[in-house]
C-alpha atoms as a PDB file:
ATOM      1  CA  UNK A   1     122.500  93.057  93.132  1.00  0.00           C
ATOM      2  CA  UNK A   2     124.168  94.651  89.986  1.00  0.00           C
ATOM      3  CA  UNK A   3     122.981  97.400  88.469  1.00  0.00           C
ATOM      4  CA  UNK A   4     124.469  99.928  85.582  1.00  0.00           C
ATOM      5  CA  UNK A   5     127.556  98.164  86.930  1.00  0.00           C
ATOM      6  CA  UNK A   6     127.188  99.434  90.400  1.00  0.00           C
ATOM      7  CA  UNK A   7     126.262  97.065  93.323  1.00  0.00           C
ATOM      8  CA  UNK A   8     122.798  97.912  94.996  1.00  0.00           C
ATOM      9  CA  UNK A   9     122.262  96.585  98.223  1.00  0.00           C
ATOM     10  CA  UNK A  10     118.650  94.629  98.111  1.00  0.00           C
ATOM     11  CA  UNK A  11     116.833  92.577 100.481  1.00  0.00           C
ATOM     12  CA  UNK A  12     115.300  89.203  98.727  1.00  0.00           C
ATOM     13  CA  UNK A  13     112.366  87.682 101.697  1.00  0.00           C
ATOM     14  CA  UNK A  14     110.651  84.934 101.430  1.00  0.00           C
ATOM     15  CA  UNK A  15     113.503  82.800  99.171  1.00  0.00           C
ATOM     16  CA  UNK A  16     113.831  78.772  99.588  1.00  0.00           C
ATOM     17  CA  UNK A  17     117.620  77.385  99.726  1.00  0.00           C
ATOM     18  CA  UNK A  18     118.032  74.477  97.540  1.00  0.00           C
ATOM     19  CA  UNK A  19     121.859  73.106  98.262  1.00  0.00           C
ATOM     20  CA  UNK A  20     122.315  71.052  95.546  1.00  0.00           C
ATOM     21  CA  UNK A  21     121.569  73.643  93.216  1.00  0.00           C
ATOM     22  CA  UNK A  22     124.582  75.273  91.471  1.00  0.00           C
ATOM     23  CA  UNK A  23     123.281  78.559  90.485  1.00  0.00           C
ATOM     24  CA  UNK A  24     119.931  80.572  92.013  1.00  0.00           C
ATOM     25  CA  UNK A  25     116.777  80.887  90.633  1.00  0.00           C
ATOM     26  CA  UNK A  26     114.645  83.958  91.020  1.00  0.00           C
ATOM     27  CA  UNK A  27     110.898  84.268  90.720  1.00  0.00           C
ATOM     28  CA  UNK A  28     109.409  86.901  88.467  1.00  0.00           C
ATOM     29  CA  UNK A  29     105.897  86.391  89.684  1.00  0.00           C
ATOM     30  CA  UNK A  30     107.235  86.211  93.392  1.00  0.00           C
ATOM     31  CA  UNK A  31     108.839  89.846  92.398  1.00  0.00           C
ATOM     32  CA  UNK A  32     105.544  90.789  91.344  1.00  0.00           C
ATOM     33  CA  UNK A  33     103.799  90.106  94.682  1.00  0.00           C
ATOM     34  CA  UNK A  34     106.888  91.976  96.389  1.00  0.00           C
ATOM     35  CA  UNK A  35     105.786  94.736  94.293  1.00  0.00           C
ATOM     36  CA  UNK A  36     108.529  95.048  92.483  1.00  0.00           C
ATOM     37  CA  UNK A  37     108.433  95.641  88.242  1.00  0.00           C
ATOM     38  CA  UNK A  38     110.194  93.672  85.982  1.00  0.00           C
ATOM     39  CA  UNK A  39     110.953  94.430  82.098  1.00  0.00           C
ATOM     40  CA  UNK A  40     112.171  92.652  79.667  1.00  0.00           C
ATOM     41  CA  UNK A  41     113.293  94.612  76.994  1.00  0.00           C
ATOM     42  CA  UNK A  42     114.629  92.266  74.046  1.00  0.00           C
ATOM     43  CA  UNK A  43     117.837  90.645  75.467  1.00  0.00           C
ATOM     44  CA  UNK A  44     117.718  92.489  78.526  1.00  0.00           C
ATOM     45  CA  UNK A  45     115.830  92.040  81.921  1.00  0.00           C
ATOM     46  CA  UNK A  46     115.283  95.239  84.621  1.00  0.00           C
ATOM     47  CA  UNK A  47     113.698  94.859  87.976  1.00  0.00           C
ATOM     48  CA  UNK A  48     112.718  97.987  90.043  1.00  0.00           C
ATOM     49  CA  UNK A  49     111.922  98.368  93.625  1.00  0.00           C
ATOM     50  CA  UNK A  50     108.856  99.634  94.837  1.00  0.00           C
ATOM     51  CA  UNK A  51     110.617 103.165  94.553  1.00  0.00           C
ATOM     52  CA  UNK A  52     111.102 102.434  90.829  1.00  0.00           C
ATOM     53  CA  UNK A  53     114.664 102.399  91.187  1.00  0.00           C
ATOM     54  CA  UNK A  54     116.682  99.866  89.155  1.00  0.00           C
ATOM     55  CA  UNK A  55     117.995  97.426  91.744  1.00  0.00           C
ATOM     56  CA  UNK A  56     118.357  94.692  89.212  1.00  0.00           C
ATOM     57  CA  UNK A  57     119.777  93.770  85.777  1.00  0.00           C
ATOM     58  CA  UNK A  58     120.423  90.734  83.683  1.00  0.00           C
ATOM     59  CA  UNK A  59     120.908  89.829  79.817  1.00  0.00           C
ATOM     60  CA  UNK A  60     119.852  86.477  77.864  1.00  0.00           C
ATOM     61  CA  UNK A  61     122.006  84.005  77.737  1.00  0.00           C
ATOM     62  CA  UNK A  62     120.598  80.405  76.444  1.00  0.00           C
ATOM     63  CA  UNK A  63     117.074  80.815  76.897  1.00  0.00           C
ATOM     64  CA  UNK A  64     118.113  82.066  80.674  1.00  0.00           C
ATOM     65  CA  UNK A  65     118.250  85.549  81.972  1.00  0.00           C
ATOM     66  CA  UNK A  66     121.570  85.964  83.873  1.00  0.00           C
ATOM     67  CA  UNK A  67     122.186  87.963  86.918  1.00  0.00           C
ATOM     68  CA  UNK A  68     125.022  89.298  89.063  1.00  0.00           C
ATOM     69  CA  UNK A  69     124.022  89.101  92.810  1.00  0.00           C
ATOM     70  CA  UNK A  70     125.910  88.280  96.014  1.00  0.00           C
ATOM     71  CA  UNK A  71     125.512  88.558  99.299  1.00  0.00           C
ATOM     72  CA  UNK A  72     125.993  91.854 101.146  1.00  0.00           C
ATOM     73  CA  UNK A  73     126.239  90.067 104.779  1.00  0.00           C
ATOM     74  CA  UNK A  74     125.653  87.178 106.897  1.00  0.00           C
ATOM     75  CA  UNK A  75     122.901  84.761 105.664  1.00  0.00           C
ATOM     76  CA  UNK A  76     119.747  84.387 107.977  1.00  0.00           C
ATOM     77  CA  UNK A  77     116.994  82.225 107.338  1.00  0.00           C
ATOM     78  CA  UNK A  78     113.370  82.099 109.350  1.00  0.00           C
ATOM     79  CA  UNK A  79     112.116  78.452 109.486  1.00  0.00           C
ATOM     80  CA  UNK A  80     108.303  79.276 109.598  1.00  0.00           C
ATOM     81  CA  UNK A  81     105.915  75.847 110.670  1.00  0.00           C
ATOM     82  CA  UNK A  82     103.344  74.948 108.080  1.00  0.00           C
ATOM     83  CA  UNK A  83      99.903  76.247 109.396  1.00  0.00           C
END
């Protein structure tokens, strides 16, 4: 994740893949439970860990906030059964 311009290794859990999608979507109330904080600050967007370290940042762009991530490493996913 970007931050002040540096990259911040994160950990994102509990995320659905949607393949047809051509960008990422990221939950601000899903953050919330994670217990991270998120700001929005007129055109700009900061998320902090736990820690309250800025792990995240993004700026408005067409009614979206827009966010540099990539991933640090292989891609896992956890198929969990419905209870």
């Amino acid at each position: 994740m970007n931050a002040k311009g540096k990259w911040v290794t994160s950990a994102l859990q509990d995320v659905l893949y949607m393949p047809n999608l051509s960008t990422n979507l990221l939950s601000v109330s899903h953050l919330a439970c994670c217990s991270a904080e998120v700001r929005f600050v007129g055109e700009a967007c900061h998320v902090y860990d736990k820690g309250k370290s800025l792990v995240l940042e993004g700026k408005l762009h067409n009614d979206l906030y827009i966010m540099h991530m990539r991933p640090d490493g292989p891609i896992m996913a956890r198929w969990r059964p419905s209870r």
